[in-house]
N, C-alpha and C. Protein backbone atom coordinates (compact mmCIF):
# COMPACT_ATOMS: atom_id res chain seq x y z
N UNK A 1 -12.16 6.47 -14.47
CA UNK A 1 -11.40 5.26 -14.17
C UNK A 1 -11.06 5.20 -12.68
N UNK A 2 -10.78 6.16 -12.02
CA UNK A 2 -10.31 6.07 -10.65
C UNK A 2 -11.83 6.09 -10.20
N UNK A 3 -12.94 6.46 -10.16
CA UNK A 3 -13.49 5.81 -9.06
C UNK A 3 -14.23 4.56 -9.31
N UNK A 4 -13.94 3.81 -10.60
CA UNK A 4 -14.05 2.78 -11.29
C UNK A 4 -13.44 1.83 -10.05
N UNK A 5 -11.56 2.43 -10.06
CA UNK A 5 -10.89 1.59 -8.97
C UNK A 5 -11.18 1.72 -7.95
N UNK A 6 -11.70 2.99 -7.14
CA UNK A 6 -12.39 2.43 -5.73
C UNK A 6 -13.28 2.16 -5.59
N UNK A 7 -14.41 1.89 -6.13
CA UNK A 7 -15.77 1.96 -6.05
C UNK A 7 -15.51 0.19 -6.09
N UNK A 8 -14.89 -0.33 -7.27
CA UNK A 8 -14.82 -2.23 -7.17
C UNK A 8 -13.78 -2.68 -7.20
N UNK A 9 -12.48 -2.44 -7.68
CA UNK A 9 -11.45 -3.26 -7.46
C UNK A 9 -10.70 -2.95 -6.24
N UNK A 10 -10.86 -2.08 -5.59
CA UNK A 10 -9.83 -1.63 -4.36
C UNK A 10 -10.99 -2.86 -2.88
N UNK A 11 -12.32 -2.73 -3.37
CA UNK A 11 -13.14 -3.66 -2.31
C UNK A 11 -12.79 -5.29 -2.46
N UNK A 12 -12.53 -5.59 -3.82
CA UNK A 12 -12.35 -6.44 -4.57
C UNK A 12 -10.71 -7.15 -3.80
N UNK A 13 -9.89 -6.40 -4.04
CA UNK A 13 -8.38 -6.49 -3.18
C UNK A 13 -8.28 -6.45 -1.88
N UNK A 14 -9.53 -6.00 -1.24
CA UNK A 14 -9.04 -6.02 -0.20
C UNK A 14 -9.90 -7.38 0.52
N UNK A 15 -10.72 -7.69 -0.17
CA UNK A 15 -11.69 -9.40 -0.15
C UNK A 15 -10.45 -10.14 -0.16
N UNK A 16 -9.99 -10.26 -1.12
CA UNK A 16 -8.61 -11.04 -1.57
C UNK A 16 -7.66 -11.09 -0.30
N UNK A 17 -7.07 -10.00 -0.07
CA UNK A 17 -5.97 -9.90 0.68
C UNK A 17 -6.22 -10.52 2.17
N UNK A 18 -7.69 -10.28 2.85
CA UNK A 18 -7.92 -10.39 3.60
C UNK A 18 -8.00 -12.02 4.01
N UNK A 19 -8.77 -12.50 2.53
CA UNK A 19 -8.90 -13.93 2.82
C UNK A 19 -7.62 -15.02 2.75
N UNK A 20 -6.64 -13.94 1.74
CA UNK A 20 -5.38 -14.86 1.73
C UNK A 20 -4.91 -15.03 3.31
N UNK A 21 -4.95 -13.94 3.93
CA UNK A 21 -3.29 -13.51 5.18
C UNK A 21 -4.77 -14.06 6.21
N UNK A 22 -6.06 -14.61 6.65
CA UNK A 22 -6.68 -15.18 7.05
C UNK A 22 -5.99 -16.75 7.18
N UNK A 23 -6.12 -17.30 5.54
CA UNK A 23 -5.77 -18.60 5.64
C UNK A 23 -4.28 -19.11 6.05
N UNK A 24 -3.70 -18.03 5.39
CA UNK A 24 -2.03 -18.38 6.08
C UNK A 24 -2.03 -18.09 7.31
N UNK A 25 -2.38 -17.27 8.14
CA UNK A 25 -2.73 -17.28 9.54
C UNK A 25 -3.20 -18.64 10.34
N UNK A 26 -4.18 -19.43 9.91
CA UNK A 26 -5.06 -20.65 10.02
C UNK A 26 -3.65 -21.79 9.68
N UNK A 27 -3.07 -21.62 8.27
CA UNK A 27 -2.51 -22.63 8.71
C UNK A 27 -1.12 -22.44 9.24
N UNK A 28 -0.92 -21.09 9.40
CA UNK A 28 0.38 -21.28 10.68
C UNK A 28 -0.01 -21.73 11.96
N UNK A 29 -0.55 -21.24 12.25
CA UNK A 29 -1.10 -21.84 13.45
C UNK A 29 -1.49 -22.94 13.80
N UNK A 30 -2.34 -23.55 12.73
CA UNK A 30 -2.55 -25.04 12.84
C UNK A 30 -1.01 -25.72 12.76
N UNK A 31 -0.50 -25.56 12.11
CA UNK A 31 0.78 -26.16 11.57
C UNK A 31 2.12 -25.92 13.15
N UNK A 32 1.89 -24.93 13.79
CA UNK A 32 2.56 -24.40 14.96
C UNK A 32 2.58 -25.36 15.99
């Protein structure tokens, strides 16, 4: 199970995380 979680969901979260705090970045800034 654990290298279940790093092998795809930890790449998986960090796709996610990255693209969220990307777009809120984009629209603070736009919005600034």
């Amino acid at each position: 199970m654990d290298l279940f979680v790093q092998r795809f969901l930890l790449p998986q979260l960090k796709k996610e995380f990255l693209r969220k705090s990307i777009r809120s970045e984009y629209q603070s800034s736009s919005t600034a």
